[in-house]
C-alpha atoms as a PDB file:
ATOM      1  CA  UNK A   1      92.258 122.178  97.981  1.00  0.00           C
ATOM      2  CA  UNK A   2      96.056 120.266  98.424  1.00  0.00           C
ATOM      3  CA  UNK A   3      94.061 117.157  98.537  1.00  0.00           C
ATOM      4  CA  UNK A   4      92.344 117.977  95.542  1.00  0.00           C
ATOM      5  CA  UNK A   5      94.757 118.822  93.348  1.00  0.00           C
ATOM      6  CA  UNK A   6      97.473 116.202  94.308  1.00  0.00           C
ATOM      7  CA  UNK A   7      94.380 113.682  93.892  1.00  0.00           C
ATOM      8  CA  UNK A   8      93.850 114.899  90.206  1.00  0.00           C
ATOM      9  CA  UNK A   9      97.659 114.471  90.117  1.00  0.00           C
ATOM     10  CA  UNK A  10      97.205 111.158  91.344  1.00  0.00           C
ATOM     11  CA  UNK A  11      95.299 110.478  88.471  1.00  0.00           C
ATOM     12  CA  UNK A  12      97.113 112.059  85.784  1.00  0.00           C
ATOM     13  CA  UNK A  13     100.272 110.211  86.677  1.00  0.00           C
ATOM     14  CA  UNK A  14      98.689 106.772  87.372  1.00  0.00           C
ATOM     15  CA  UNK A  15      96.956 106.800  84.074  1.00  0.00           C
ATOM     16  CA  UNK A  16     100.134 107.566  82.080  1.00  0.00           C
ATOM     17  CA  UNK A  17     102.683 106.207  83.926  1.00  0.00           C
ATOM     18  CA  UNK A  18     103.993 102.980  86.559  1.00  0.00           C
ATOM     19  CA  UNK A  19     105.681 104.544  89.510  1.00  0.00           C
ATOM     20  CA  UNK A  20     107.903 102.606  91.558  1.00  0.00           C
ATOM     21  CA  UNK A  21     108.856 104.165  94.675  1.00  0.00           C
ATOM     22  CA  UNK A  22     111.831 102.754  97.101  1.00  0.00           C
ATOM     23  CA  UNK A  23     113.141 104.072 100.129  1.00  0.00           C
ATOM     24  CA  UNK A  24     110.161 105.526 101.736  1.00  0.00           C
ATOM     25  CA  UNK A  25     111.418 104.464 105.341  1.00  0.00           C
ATOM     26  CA  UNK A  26     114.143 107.055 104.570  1.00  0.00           C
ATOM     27  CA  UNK A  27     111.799 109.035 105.658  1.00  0.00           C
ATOM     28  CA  UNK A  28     111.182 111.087 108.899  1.00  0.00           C
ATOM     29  CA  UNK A  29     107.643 112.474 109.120  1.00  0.00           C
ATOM     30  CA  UNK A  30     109.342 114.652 112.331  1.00  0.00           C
ATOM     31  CA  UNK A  31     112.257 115.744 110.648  1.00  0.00           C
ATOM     32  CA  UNK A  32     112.482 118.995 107.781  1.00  0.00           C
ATOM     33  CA  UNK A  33     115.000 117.858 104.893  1.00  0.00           C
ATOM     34  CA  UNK A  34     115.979 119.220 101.684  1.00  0.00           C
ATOM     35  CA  UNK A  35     115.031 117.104  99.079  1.00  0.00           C
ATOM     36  CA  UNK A  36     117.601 116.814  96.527  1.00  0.00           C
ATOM     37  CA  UNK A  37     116.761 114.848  93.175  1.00  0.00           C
ATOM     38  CA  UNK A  38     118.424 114.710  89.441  1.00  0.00           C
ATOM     39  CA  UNK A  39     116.092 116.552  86.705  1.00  0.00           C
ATOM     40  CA  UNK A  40     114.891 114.995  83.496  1.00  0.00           C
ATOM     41  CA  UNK A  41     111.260 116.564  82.970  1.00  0.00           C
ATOM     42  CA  UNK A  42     108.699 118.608  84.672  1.00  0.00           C
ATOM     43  CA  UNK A  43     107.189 115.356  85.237  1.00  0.00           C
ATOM     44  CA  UNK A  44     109.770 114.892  88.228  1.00  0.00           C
ATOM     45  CA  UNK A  45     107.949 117.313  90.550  1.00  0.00           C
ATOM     46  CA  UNK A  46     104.571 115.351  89.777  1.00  0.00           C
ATOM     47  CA  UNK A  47     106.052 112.206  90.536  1.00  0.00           C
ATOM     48  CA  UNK A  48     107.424 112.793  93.725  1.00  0.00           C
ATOM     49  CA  UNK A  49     104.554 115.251  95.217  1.00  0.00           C
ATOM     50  CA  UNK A  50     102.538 111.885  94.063  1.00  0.00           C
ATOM     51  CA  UNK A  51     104.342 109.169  96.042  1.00  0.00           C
ATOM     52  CA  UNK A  52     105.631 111.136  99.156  1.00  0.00           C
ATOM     53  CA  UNK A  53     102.716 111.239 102.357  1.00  0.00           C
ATOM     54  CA  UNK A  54     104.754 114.316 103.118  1.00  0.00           C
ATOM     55  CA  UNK A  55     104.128 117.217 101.224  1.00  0.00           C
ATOM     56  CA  UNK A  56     106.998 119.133  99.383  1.00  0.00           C
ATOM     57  CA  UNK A  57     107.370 122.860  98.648  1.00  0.00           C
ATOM     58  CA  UNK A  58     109.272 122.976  95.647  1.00  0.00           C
ATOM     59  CA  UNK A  59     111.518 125.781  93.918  1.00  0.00           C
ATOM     60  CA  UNK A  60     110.842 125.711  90.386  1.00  0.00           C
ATOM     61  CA  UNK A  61     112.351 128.299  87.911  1.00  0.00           C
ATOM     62  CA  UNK A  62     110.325 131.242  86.994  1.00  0.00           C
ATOM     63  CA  UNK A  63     109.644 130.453  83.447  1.00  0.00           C
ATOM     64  CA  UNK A  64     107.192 128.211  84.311  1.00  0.00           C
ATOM     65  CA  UNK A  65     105.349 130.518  86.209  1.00  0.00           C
ATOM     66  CA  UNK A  66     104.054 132.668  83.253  1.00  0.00           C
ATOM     67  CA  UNK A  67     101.464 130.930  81.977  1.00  0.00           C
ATOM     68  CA  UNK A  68      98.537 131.701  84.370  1.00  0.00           C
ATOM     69  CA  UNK A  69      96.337 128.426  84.520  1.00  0.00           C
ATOM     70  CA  UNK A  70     100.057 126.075  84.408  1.00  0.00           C
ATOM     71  CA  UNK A  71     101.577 128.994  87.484  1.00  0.00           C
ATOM     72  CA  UNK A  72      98.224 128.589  89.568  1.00  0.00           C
ATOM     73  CA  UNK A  73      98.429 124.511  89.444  1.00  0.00           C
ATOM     74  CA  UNK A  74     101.955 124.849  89.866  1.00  0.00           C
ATOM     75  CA  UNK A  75     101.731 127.170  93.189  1.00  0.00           C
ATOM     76  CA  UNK A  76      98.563 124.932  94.323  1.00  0.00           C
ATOM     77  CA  UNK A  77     100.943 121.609  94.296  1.00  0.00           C
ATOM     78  CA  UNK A  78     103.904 123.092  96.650  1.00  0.00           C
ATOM     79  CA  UNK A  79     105.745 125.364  93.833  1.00  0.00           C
ATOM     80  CA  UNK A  80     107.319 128.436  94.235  1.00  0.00           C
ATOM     81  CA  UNK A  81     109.297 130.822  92.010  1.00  0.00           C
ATOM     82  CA  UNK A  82     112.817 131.033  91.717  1.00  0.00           C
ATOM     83  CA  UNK A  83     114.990 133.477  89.401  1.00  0.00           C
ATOM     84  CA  UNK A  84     117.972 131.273  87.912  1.00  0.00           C
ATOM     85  CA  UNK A  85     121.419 132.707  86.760  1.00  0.00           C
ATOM     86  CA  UNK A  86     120.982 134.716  90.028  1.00  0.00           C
ATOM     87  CA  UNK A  87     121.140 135.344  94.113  1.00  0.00           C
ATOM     88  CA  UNK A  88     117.492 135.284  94.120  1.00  0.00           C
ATOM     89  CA  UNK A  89     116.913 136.216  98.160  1.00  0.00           C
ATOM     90  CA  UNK A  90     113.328 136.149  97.917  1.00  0.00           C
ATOM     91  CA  UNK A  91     113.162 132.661  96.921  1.00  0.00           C
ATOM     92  CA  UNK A  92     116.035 132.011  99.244  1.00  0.00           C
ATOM     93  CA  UNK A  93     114.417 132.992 102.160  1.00  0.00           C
ATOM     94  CA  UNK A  94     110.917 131.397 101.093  1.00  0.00           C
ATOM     95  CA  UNK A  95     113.108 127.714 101.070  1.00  0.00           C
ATOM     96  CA  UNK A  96     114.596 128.700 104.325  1.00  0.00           C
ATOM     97  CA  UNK A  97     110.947 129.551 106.046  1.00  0.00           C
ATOM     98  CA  UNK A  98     109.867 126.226 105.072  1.00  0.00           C
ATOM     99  CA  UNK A  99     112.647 124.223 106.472  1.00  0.00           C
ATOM    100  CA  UNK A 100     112.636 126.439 109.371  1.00  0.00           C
ATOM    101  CA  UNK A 101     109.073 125.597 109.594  1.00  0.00           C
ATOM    102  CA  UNK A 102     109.531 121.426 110.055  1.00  0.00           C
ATOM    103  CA  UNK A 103     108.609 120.855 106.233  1.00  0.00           C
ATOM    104  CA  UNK A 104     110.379 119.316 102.932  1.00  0.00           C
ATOM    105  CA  UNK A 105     111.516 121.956  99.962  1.00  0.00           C
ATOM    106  CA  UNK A 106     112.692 120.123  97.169  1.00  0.00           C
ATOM    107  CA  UNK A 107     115.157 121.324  94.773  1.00  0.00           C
ATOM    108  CA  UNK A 108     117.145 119.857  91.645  1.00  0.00           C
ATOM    109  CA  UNK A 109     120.740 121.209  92.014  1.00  0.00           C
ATOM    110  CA  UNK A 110     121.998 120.864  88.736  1.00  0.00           C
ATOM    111  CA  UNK A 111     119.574 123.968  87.981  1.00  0.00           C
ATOM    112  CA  UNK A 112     117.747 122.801  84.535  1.00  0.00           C
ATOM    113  CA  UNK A 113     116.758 119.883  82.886  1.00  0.00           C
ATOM    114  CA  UNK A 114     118.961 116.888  81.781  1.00  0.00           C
ATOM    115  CA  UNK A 115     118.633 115.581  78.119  1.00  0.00           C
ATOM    116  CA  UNK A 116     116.373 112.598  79.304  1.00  0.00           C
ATOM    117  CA  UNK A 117     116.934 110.494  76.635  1.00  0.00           C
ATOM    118  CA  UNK A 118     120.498 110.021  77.607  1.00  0.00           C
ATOM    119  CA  UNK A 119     120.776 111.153  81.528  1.00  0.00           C
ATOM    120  CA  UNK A 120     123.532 112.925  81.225  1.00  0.00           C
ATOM    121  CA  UNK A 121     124.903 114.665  84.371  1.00  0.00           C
ATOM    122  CA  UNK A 122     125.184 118.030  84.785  1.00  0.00           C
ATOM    123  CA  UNK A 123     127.870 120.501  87.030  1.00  0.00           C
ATOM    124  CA  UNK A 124     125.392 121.326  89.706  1.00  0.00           C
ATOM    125  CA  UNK A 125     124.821 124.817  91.089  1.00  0.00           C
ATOM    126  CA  UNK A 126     125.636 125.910  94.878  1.00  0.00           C
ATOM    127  CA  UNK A 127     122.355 126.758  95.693  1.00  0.00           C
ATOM    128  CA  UNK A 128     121.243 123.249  97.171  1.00  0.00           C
ATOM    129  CA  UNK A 129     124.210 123.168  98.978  1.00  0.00           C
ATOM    130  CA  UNK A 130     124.432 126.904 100.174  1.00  0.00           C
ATOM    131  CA  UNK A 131     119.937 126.384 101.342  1.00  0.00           C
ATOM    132  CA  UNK A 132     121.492 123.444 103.429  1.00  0.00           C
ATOM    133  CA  UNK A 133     123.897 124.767 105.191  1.00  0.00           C
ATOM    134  CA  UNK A 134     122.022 128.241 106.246  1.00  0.00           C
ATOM    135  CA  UNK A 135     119.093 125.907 107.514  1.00  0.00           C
ATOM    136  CA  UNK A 136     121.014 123.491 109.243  1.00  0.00           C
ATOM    137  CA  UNK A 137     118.808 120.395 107.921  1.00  0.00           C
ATOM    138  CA  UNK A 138     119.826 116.877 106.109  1.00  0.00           C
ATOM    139  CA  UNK A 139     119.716 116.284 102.283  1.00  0.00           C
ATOM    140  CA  UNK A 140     116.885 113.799 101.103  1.00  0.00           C
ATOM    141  CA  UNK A 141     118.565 112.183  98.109  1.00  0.00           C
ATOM    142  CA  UNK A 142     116.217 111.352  95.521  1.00  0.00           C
ATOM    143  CA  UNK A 143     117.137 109.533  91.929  1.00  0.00           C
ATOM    144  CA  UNK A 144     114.508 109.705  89.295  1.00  0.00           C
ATOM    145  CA  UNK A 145     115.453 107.259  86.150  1.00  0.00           C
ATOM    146  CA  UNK A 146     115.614 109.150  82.923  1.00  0.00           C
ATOM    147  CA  UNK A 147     113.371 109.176  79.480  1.00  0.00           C
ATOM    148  CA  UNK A 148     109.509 109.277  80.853  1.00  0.00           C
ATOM    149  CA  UNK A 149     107.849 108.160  78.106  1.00  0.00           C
ATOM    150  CA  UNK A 150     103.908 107.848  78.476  1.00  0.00           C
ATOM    151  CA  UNK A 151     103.361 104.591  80.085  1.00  0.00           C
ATOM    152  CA  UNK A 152     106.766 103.466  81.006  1.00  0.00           C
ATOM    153  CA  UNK A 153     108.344 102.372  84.307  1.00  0.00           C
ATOM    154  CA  UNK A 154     109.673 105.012  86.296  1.00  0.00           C
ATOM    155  CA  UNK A 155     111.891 104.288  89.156  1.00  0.00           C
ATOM    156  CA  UNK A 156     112.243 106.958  92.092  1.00  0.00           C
ATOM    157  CA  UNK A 157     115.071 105.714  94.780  1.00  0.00           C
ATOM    158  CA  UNK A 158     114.725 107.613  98.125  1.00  0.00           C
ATOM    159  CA  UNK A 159     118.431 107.507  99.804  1.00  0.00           C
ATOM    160  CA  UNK A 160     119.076 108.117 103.288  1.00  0.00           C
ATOM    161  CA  UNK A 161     119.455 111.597 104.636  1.00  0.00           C
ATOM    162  CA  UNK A 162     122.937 112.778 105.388  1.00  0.00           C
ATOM    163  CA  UNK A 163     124.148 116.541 106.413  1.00  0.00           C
ATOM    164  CA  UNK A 164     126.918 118.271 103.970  1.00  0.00           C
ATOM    165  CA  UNK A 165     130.651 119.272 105.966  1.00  0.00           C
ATOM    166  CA  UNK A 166     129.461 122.403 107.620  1.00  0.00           C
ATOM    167  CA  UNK A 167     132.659 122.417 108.915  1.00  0.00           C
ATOM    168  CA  UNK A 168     133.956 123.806 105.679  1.00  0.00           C
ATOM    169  CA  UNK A 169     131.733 126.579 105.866  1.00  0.00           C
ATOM    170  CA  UNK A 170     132.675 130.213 107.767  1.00  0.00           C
ATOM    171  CA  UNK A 171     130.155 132.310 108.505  1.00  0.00           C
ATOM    172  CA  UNK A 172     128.374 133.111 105.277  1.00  0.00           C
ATOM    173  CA  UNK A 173     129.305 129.730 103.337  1.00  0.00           C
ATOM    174  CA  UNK A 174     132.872 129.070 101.680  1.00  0.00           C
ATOM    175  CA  UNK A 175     132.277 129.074  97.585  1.00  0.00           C
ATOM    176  CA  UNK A 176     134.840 126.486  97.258  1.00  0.00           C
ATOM    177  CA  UNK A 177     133.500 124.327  99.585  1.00  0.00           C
ATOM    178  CA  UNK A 178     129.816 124.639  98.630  1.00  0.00           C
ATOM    179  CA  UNK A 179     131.101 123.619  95.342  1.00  0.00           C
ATOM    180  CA  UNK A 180     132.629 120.872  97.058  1.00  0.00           C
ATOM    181  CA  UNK A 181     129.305 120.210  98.445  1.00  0.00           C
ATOM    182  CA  UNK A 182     126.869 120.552  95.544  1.00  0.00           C
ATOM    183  CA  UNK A 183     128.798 117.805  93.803  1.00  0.00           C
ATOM    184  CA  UNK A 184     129.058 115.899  96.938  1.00  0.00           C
ATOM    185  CA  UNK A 185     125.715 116.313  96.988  1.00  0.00           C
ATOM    186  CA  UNK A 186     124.624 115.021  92.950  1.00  0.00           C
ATOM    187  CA  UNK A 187     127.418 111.910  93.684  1.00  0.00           C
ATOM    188  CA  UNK A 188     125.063 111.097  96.445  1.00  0.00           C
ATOM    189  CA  UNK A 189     121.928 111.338  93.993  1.00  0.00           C
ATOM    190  CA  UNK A 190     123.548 109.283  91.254  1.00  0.00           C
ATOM    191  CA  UNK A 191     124.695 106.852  93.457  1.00  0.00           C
ATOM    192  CA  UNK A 192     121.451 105.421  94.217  1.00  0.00           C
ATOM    193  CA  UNK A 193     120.566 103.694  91.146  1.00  0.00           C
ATOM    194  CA  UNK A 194     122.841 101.157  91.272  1.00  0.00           C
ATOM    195  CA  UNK A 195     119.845 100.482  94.310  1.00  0.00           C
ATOM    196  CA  UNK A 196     117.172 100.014  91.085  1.00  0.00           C
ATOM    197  CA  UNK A 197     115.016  96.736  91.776  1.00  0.00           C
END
């Protein structure tokens, strides 16, 4: 079924859109990682589940999970529910299984969309940072470029992984210093597309 429905993804996306992926080597098919990107449409999550050999298990805001057929498709491609505005520990500990597991959860820190048709950035959230440092694993840094109109370009840059200052960090995670770290994190993400070809 995972091979079906990321092939009919496959085909959605390549019939809409040009893809051009860079960075792939980045990649450790051994290794579990966080997978960190910036957020301009729910295209994003289609684009990277499309291009990646790995699969990702993705935390995705609950809204999107209310319309039946849209929550089913979204759960069969790697989703999963997560409350925003709040410690949501069921989601928490889902992303934590996975990584604990060997696999990639992918996450967009900033929390919500960007306006895409100007990339703006946005004051990420703590939550990327606070998943990484309970797990132990590297960030994936992943830049997506902005304003996905149907059947434009769009560039995904894969950086390469890097761990966050656990040092920082007591016991259960220093606020100041994940907030340190989330925006350590989205300077990372940014940073790559000055690596555009």
């Amino acid at each position: 079924m995972r091979r079906f429905i990321k092939g009919l993804a496959t085909i959605f996306v390549g019939l809409l859109y040009r893809v051009k992926v860079q960075g792939l080597e980045n990649i450790d098919n051994n290794r579990p990682y966080l997978l960190c990107a910036n957020h301009t449409s729910i295209m994003d999550l289609l684009f990277i589940q499309v291009k990646l050999k790995r699969w990702v298990y993705w935390m995705a805001k609950k809204e999107l999970f209310k319309n039946p057929l849209f929550g089913k498709f979204l759960e069969k491609l790697g989703a999963f529910p997560v409350e925003r505005g709040k410690a949501d520990l069921s989601a928490l500990r889902k992303a934590l299984k996975i990584l604990n597991e060997g696999h990639i959860c992918g996450v967009f820190p900033e929390g919500t969309r960007q306006n895409q048709h100007v990339g703006e950035e946005l004051k990420p959230k703590s939550g990327a940072a606070f998943i990484a440092y309970k797990a132990g694993v590297n960030i994936l840094p992943v830049y997506i470029t902005p304003n996905h109109r149907p059947f434009s370009t769009v560039h995904i840059v894969i950086g390469k992984p890097f761990a966050i200052e656990r040092e920082k960090n007591h016991e259960n995670g220093n606020g100041a210093a994940l907030k340190e770290n989330a925006r350590y994190i989205m300077d990372r993400i940014y940073a790559l597309k000055e690596n555009i070809i």
